[in-house]
Protein backbone atom coordinates (compact mmCIF):
# COMPACT_ATOMS: atom_id res chain seq x y z
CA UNK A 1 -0.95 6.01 -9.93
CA UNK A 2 1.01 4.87 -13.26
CA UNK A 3 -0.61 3.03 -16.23
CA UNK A 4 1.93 0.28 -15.51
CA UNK A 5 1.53 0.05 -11.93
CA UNK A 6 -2.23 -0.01 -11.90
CA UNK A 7 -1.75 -2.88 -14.76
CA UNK A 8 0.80 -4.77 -12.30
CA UNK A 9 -1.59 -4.91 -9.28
CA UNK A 10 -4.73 -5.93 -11.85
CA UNK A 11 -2.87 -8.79 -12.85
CA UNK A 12 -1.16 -9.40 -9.42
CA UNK A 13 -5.26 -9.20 -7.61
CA UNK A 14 -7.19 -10.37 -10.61
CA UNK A 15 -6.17 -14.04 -10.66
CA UNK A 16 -7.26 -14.17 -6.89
CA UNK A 17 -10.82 -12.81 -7.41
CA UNK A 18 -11.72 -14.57 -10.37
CA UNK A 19 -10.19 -18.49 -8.74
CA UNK A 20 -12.10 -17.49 -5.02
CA UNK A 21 -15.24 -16.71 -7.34
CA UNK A 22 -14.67 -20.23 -9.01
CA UNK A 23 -14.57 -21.85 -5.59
CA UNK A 24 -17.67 -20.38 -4.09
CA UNK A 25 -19.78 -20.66 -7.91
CA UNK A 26 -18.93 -24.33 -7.88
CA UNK A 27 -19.60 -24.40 -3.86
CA UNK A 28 -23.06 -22.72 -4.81
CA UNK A 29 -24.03 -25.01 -7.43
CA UNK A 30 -23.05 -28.06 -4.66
CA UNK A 31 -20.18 -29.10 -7.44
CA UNK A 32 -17.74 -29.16 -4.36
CA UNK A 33 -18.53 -28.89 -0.50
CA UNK A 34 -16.53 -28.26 2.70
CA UNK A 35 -15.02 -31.90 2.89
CA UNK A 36 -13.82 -31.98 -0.77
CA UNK A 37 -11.92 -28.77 0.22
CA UNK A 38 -10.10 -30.13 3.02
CA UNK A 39 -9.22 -32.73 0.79
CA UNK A 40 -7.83 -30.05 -1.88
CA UNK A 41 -6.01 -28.39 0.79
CA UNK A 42 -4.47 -31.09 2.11
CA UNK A 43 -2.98 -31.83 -1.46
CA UNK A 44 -1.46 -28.54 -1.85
CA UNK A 45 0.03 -28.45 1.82
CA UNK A 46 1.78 -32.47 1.43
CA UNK A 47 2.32 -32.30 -2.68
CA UNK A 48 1.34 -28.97 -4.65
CA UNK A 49 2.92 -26.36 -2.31
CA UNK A 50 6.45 -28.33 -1.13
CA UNK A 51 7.41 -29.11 -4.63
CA UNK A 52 6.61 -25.33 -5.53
CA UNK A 53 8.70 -24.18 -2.82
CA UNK A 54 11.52 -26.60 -3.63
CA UNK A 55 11.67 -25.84 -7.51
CA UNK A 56 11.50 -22.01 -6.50
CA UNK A 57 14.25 -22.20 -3.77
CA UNK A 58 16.39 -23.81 -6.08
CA UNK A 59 15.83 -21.12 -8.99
CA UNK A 60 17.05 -18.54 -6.57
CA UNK A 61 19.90 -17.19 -6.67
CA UNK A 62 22.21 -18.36 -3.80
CA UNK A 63 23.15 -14.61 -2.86
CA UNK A 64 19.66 -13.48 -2.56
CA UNK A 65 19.29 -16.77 0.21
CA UNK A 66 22.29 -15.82 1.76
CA UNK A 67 21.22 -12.19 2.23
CA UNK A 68 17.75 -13.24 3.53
CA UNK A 69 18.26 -12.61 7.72
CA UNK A 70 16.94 -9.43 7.23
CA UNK A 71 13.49 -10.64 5.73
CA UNK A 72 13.63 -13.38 7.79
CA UNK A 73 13.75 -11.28 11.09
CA UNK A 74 10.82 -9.08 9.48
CA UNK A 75 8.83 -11.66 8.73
CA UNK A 76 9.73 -13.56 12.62
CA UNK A 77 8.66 -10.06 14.54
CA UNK A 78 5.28 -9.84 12.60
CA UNK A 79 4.24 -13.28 13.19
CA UNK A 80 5.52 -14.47 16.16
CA UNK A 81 6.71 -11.56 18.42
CA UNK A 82 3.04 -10.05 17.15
CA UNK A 83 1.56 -13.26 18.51
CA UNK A 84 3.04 -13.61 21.38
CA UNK A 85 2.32 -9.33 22.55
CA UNK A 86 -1.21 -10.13 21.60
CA UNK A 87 -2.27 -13.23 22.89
CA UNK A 88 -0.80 -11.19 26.58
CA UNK A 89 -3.41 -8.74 25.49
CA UNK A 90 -6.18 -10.91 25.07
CA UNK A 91 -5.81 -13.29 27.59
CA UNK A 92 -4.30 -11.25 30.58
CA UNK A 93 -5.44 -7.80 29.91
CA UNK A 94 -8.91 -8.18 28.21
CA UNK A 95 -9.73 -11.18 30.10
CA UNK A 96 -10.27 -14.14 27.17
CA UNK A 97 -10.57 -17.82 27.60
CA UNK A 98 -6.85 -19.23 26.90
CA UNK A 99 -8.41 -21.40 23.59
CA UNK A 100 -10.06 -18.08 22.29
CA UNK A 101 -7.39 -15.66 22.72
CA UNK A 102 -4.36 -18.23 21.28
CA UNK A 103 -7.39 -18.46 18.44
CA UNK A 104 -8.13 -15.27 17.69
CA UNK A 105 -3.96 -14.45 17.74
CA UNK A 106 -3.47 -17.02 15.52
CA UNK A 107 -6.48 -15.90 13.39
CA UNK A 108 -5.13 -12.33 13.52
CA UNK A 109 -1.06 -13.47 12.77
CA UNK A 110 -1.44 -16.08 10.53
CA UNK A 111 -1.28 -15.24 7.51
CA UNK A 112 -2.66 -17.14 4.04
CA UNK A 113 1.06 -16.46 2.38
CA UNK A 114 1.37 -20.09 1.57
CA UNK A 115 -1.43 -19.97 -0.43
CA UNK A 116 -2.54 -16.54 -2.07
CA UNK A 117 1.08 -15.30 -1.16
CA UNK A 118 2.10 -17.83 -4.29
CA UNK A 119 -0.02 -16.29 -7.16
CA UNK A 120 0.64 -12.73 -5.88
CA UNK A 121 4.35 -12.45 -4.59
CA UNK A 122 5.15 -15.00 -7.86
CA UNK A 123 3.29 -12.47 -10.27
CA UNK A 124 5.49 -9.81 -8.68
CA UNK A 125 8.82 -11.10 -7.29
CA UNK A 126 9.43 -14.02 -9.58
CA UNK A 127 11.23 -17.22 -8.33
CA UNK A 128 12.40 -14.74 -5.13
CA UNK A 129 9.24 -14.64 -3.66
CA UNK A 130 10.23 -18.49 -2.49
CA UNK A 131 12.12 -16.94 0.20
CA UNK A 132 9.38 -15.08 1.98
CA UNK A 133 6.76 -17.64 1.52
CA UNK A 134 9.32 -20.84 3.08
CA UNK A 135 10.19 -17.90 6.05
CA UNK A 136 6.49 -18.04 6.90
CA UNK A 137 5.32 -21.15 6.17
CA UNK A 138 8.52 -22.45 8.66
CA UNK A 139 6.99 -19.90 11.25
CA UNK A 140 3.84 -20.81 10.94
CA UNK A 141 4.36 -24.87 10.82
CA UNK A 142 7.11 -25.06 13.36
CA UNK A 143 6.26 -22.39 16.06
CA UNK A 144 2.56 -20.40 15.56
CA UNK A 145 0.47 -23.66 15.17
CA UNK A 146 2.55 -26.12 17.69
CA UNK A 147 2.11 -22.99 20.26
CA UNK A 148 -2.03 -22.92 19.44
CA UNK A 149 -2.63 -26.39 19.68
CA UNK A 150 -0.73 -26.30 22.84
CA UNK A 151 -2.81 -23.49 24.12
CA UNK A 152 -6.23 -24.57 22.95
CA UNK A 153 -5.98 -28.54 24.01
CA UNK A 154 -4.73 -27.25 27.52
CA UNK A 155 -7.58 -24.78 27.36
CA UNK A 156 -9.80 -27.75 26.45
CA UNK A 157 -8.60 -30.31 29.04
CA UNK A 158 -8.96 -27.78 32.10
CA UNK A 159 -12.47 -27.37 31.15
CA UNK A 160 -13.17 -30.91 31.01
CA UNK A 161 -11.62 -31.35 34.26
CA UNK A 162 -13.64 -28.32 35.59
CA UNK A 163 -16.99 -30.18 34.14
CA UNK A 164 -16.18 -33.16 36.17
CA UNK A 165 -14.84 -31.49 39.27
CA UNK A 166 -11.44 -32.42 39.12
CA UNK A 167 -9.00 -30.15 41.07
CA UNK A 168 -5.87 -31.20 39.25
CA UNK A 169 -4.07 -29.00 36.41
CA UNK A 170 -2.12 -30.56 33.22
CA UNK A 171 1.53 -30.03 34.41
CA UNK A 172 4.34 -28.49 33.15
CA UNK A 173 5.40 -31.74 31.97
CA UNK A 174 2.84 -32.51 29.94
CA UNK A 175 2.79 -29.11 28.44
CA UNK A 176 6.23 -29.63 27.24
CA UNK A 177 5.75 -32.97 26.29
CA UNK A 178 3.17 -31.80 24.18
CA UNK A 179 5.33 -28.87 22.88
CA UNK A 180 7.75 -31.40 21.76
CA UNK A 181 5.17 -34.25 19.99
CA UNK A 182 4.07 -30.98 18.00
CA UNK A 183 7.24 -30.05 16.97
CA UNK A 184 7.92 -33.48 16.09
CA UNK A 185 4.99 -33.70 13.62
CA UNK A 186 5.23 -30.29 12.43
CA UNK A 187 9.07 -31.46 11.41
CA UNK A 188 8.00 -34.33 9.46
CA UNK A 189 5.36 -32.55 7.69
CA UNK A 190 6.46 -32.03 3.73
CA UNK A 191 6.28 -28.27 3.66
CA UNK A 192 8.60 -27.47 6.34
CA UNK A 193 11.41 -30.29 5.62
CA UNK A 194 11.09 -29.57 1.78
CA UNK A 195 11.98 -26.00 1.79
CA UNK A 196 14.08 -26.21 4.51
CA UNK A 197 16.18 -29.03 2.06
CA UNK A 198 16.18 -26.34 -0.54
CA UNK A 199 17.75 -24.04 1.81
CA UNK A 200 20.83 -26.46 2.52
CA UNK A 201 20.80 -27.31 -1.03
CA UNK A 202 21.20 -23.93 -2.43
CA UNK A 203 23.89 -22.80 0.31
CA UNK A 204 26.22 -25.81 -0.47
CA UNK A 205 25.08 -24.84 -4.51
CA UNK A 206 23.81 -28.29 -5.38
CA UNK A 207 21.91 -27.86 -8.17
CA UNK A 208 19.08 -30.39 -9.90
CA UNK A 209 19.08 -31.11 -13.72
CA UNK A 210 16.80 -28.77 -15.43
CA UNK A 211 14.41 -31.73 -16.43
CA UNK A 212 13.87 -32.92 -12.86
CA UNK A 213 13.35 -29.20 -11.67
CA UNK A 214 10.47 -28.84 -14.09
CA UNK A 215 8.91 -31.90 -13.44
CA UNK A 216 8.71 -31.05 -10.00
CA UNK A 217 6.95 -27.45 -10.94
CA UNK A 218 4.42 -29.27 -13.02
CA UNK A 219 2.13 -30.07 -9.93
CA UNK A 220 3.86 -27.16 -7.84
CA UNK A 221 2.26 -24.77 -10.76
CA UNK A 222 -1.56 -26.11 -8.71
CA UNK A 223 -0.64 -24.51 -5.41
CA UNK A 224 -1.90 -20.91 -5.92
CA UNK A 225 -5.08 -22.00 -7.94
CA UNK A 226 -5.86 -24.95 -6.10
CA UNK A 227 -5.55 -23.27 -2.67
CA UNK A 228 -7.64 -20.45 -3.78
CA UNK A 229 -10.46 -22.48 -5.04
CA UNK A 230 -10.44 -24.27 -2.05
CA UNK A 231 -10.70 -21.19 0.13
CA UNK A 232 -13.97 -20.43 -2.36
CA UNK A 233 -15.59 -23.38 -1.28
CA UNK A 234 -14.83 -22.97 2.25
CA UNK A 235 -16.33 -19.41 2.10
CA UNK A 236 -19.20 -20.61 0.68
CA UNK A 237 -19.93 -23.33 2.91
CA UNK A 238 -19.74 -21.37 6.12
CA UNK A 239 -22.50 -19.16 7.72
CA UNK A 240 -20.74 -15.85 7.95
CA UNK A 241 -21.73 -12.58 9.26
CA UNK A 242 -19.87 -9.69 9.99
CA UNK A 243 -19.34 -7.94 13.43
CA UNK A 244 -17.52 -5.51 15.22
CA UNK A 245 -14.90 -8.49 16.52
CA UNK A 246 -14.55 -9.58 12.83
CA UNK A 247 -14.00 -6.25 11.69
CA UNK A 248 -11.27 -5.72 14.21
CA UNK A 249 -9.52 -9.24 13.51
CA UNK A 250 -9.65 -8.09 9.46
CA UNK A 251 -8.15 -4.91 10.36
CA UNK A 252 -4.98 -6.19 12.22
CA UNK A 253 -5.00 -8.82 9.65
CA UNK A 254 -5.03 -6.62 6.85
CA UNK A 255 -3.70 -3.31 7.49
CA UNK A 256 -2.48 -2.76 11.15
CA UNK A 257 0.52 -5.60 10.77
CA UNK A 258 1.73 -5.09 6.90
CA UNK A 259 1.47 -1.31 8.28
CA UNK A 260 3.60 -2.04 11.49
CA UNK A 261 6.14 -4.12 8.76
CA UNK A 262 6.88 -0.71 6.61
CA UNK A 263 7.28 1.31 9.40
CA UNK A 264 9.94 -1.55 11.08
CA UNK A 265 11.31 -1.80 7.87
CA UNK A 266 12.00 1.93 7.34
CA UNK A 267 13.09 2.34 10.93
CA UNK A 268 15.86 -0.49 10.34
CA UNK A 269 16.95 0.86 7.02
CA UNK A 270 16.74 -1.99 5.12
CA UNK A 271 16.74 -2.31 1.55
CA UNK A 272 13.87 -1.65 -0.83
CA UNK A 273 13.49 -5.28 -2.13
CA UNK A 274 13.13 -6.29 1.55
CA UNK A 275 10.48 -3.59 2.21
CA UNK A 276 8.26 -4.79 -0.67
CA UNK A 277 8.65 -9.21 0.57
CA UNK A 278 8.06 -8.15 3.81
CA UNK A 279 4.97 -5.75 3.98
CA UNK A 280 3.26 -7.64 0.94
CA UNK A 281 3.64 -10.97 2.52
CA UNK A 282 2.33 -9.68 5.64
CA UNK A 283 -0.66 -8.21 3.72
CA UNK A 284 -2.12 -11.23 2.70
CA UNK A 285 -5.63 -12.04 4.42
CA UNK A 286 -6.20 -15.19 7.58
CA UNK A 287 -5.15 -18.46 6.39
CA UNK A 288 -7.57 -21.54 6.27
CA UNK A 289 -6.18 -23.28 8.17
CA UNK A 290 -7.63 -21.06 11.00
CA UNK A 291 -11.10 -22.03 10.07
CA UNK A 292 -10.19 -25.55 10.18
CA UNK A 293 -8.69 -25.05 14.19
CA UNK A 294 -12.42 -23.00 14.71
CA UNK A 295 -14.03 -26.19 13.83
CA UNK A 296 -12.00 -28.96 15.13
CA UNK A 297 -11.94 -27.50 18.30
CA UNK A 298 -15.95 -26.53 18.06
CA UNK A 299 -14.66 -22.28 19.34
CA UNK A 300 -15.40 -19.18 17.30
CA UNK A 301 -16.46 -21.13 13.86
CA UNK A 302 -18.45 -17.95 12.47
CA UNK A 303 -16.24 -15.78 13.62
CA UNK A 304 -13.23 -17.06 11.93
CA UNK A 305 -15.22 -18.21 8.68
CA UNK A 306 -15.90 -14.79 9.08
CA UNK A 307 -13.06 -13.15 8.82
CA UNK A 308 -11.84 -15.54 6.54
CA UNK A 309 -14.60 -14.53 3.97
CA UNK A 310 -14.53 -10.36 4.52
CA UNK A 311 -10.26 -10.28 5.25
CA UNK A 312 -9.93 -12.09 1.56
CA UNK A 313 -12.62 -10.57 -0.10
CA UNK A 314 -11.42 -6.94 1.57
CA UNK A 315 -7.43 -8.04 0.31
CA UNK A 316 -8.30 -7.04 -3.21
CA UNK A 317 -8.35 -3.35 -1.79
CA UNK A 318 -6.00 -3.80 0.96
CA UNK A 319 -3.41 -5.75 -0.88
CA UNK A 320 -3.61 -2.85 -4.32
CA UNK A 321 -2.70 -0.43 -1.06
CA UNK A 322 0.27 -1.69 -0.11
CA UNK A 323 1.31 -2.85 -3.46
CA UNK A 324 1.06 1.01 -4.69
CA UNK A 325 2.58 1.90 -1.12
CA UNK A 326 5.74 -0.15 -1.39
CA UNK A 327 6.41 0.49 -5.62
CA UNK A 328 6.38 -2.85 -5.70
């Protein structure tokens, strides 16, 4: 390995390490607990984050958005045709409970690109790395979480229904009604219209007077650090304890899909800049937001705080890998 490409993934992993060490210090010394995250996290997913990913969409180069389908199809195969293959697998073949298997799926596909994905993919890619993070923070708003809260309230219901010995199903109906209210809310949500404006904005090249487009970055700039503080607390606050399920939900997290990405990549041909979005945005560890389904739905919470604490902390390694892997 080079002097400069060891120095590139130091400062690329560093940053990530020292903020999640922050977070779980100041979680430690009871400065911040698990409610005061969700309240940083839900700043960075309605303020911080959209206004990052609208200044950065709009600093990129209209070519690079218009030559995107590629990444985009990547990045749509390793999240949701992933999810969909192995939530068959869990549920069908192995047997699972329909909330735990769309759980652990989600746990296993989701990954935390909105938020470490900014500090790394920005230190690397520059204001391109927009494009990968909006690709999967659209699949994961508008398809992967609509599609788990589908799963694990009809999950729920039937079991309620069992408990009181009630021999009547939710329908069809009410499935896709439900389909529908989520994709409603997931539509009005900030960071899926916001990027998805920059998109439109940048094809028709509307552009936004350099003062404005800084004064939007100025609280954008908090995603990455704020996010990964956040996580710190969270990690700290949960009881976690590793296990051969966890280790196997970190491994597909981690390795098996970025893995699966570079080979798909290579087999498609497609360009080197492509390779390096795709594989290292599919690297990143479980998102939060996982942890926060666990919990609200009372299924797996060690589990996924779990792998939530060993997939980030293992990242540092696993992420270097594929950063040396792909030249990035």
């Amino acid at each position: 390995m080079t002097t400069g490409l060891f120095l590139t993934i130091i400062e690329a992993i560093l940053p990530i390490l020292v903020t999640l060490g922050l977070g779980y210090l100041a979680a430690w010394r009871r400065d911040f607990d698990s409610h005061q995250a969700g309240v940083l996290i839900r700043l960075v997913m309605l303020y911080a984050l959209p206004l990052a990913l609208l200044a950065s969409i709009l600093s990129t180069p209209r070519e690079r958005v218009l030559s995107a389908g590629p990444l985009a199809g990547l990045i749509l195969v390793a999240m949701l045709g992933v999810y969909i293959v192995l939530f068959a697998i869990l549920r069908w073949g192995l047997g699972r409970r329909q909330g735990e298997a769309a759980l652990i799926t989600m746990t296993v596909t989701g990954p935390s690109v909105p938020f470490i994905g900014i500090p790394v993919l920005g230190q690397l890619f520059g204001p391109t790395s927009a494009v990968p993070i909006s690709v999967a923070s659209l699949i994961m708003n508008l398809c992967q979480i609509p599609l788990t809260l589908i799963l694990m309230n009809h999950d729920q219901q039937r079991q309620q229904r069992q408990q009181q010995d009630a021999e009547t199903n939710p329908t069809w109906q009410t499935t896709l009604r439900e389909l529908g209210g989520h994709l409603l809310h997931s539509c009005r949500e900030p960071v899926v219209w916001a990027p998805m404006l920059a998109f439109l904005m940048v094809l028709a090249n509307i552009h936004l007077p350099l003062p404005l487009k800084s004064s939007l970055q100025l609280l954008g700039h908090a995603t990455g650090g704020t996010a990964l503080f956040a996580s710190g607390v969270v990690l700290c606050a949960r009881q976690v304890r590793f296990s051969l399920p966890v280790g196997l939900m970190v491994l597909g997290r981690n390795v098996l899909i970025p893995l699966g990405v570079c080979m798909l990549a290579f087999v498609w041909h497609l360009p080197s800049l492509t390779l390096q979005e795709g594989v290292l945005a599919m690297a990143m560890p479980s998102a939060a937001m996982n942890v926060i389904l666990a919990m609200r739905y009372h299924m797996m919470e060690r589990e996924i705080a779990s792998v939530l604490f060993f997939g980030t902390i293992s990242s540092i390694l696993t992420l270097a890998f594929f950063i040396w892997l792909t030249n990035a």
